[in-house]
Protein backbone atom coordinates (compact mmCIF):
# COMPACT_ATOMS: atom_id res chain seq x y z
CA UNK A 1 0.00 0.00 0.00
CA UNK A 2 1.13 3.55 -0.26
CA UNK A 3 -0.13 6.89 0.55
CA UNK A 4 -1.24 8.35 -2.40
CA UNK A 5 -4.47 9.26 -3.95
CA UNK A 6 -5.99 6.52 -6.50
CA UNK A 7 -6.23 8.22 -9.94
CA UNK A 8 -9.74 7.27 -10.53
CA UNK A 9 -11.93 7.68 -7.43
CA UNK A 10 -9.19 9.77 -5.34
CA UNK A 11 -9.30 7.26 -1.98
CA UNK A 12 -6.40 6.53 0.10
CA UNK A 13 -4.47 4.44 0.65
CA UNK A 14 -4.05 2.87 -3.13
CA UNK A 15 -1.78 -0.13 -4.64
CA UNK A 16 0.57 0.03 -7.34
CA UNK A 17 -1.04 -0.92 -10.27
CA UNK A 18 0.87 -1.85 -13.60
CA UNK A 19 0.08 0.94 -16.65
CA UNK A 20 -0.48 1.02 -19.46
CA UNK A 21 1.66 -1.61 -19.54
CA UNK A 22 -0.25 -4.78 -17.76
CA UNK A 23 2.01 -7.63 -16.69
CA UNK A 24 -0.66 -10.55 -17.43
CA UNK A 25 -1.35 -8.64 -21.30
CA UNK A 26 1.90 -9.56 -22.54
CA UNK A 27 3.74 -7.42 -20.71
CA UNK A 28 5.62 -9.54 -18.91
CA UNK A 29 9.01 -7.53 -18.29
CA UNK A 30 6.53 -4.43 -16.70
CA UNK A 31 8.70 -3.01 -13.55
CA UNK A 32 8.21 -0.86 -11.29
CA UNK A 33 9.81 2.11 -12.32
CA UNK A 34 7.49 5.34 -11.95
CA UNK A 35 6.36 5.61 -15.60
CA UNK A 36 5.22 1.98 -15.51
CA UNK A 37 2.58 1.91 -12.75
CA UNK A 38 0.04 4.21 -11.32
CA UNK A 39 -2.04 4.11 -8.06
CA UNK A 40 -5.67 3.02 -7.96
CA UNK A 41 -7.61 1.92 -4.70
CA UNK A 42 -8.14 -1.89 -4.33
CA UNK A 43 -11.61 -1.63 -5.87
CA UNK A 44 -10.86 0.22 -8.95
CA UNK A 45 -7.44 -1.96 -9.63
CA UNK A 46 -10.08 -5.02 -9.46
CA UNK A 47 -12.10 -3.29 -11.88
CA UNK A 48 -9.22 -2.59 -13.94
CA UNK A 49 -8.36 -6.33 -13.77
CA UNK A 50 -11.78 -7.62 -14.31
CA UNK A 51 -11.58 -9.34 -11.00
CA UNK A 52 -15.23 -8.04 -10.72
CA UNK A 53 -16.71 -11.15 -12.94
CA UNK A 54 -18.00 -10.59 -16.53
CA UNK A 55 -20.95 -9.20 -16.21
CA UNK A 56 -22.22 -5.75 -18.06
CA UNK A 57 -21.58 -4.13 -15.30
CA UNK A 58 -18.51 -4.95 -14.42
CA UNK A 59 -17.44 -4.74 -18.11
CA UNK A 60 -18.66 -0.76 -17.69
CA UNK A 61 -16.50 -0.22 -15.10
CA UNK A 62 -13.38 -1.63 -16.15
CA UNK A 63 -13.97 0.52 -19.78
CA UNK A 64 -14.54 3.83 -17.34
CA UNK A 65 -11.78 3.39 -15.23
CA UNK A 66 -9.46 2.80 -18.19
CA UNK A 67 -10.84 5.45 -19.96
CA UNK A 68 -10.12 7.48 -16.76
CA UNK A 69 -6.85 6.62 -16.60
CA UNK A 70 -5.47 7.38 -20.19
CA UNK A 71 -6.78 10.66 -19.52
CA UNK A 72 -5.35 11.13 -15.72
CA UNK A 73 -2.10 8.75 -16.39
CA UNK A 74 0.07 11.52 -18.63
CA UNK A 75 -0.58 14.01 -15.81
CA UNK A 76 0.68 11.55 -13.13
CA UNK A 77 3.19 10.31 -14.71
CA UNK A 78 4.84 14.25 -15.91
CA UNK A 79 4.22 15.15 -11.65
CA UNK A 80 6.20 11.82 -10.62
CA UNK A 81 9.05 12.84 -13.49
CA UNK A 82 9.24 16.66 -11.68
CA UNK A 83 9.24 15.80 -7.66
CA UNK A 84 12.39 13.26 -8.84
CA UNK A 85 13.98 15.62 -10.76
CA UNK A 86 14.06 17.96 -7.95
């Protein structure tokens, strides 16, 4: 766990979370470096994940939160790039 906000639903703590490079989508040699993860709550990671089952709505959720994160992940990612260059 760390102590920052999750991208999608802002709750605290969150999990690292592998993007937009996921490590079971053939991404295999993900790391951790900063520009290869992002931090999500537990719930929205699941949705991510599509630990949430196969229904409708769980499909929904996991397009929303991706959606939400190729908009808020360039942002994170250019903030994460400044505090270490500092």
């Amino acid at each position: 766990m760390i102590e920052r906000d999750c991208l999608v639903c802002g709750t605290t703590p969150s999990e690292r979370c592998h993007f937009p490079t996921h490590r079971g989508m053939g991404g295999g040699k993900a790391g951790w470096e900063a520009h290869e993860w992002v931090p999500l709550c537990r719930w929205c990671h699941d949705a991510l994940d599509g630990r949430h089952g196969v229904s409708e709505a769980a499909c929904l959720d996991s397009s929303q939160i991706r959606a939400a994160l190729e908009e808020a992940a360039p942002l994170y990612f250019r903030k994460v790039a400044d505090e270490s260059s500092r």
